[in-house]
Protein backbone atom coordinates (compact mmCIF):
# COMPACT_ATOMS: atom_id res chain seq x y z
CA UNK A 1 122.57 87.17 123.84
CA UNK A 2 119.07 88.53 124.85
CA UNK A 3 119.07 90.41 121.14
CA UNK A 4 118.68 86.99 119.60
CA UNK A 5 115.44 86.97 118.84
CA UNK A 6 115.05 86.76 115.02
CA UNK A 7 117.84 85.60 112.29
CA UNK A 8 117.83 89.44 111.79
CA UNK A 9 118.75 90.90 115.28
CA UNK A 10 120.91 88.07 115.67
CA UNK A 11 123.23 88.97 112.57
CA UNK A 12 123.74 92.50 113.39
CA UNK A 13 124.06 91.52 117.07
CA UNK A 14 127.17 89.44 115.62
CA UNK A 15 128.55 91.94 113.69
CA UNK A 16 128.64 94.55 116.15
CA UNK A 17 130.58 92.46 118.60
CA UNK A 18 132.99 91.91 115.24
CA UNK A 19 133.21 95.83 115.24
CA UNK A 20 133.83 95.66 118.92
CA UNK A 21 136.15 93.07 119.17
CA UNK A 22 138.65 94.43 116.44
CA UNK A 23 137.82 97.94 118.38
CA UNK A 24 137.12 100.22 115.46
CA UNK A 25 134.48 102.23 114.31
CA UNK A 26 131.96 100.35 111.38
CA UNK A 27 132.69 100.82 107.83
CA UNK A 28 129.60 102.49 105.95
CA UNK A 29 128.08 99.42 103.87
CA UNK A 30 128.24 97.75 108.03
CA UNK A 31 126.21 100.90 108.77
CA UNK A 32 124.08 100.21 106.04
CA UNK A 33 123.77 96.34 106.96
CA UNK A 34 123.41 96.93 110.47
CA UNK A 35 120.68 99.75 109.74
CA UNK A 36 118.51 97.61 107.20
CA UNK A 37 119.07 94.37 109.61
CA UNK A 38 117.01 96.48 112.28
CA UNK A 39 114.53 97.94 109.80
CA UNK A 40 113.82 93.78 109.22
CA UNK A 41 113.38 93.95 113.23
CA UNK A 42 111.37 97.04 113.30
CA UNK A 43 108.78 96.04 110.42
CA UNK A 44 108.18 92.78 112.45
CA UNK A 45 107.23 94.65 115.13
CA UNK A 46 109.92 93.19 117.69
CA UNK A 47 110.66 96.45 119.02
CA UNK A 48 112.10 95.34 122.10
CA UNK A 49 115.09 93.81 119.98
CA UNK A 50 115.11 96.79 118.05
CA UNK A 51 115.71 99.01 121.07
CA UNK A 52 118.01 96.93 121.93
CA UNK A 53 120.29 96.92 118.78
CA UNK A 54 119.95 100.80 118.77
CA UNK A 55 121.96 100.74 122.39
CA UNK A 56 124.22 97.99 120.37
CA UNK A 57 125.13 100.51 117.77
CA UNK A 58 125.07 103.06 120.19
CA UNK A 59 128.64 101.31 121.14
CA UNK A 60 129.96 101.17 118.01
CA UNK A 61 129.31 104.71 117.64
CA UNK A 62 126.32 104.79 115.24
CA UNK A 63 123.33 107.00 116.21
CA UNK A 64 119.67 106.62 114.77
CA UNK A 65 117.67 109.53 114.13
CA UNK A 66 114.75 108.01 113.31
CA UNK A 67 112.26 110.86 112.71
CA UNK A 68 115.33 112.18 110.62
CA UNK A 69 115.29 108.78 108.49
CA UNK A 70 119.17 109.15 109.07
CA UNK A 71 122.33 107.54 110.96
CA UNK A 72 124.80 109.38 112.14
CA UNK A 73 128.18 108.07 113.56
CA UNK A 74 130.89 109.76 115.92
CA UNK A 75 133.25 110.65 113.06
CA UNK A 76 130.77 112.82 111.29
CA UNK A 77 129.21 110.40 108.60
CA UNK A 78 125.74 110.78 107.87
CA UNK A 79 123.48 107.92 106.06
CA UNK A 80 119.76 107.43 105.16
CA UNK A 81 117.99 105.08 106.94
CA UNK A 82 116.17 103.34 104.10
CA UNK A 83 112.58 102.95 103.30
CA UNK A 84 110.51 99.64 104.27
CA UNK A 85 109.60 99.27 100.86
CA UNK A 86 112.99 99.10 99.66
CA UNK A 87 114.47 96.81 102.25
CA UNK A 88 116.52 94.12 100.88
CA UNK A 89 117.56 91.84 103.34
């Protein structure tokens, strides 16, 4: 997969093709997984992978509003996007 750049993108690339495969939406602590997994990406500057996972989540129906510091997802959930400082990974 060209996501797997980092032990990072490369988890939440694997668990978004779990979500796919079992075709449902993501349960919220995936969200949050997924979310902080690309924060990782993001504050190691590999923005190309993090682009990337964005269109991955994208499938799974999870949308990043990033100037927001929220995720939203087709069902009408709504989660925080969390800090850098507070990243635990």
């Amino acid at each position: 997969s060209a996501v797997a750049r980092s032990p990072e993108a490369n988890e939440a690339a694997v668990l978004v093709n779990q979500i796919q495969t079992q075709n449902r939406l993501a349960m919220d602590p995936e969200i949050d997984r997924l979310v902080s997994l690309r924060e990782k990406v993001r504050q190691a500057k590999d923005f190309a992978a993090a682009d990337e996972l964005r269109e991955l989540f994208r499938s799974v129906g999870i949308e990043l509003q990033e100037r927001e510091k929220r995720w939203t997802t087709t069902d009408g959930r709504v989660g925080a996007i969390p800090l850098w400082t507070s990243l635990v990974c």
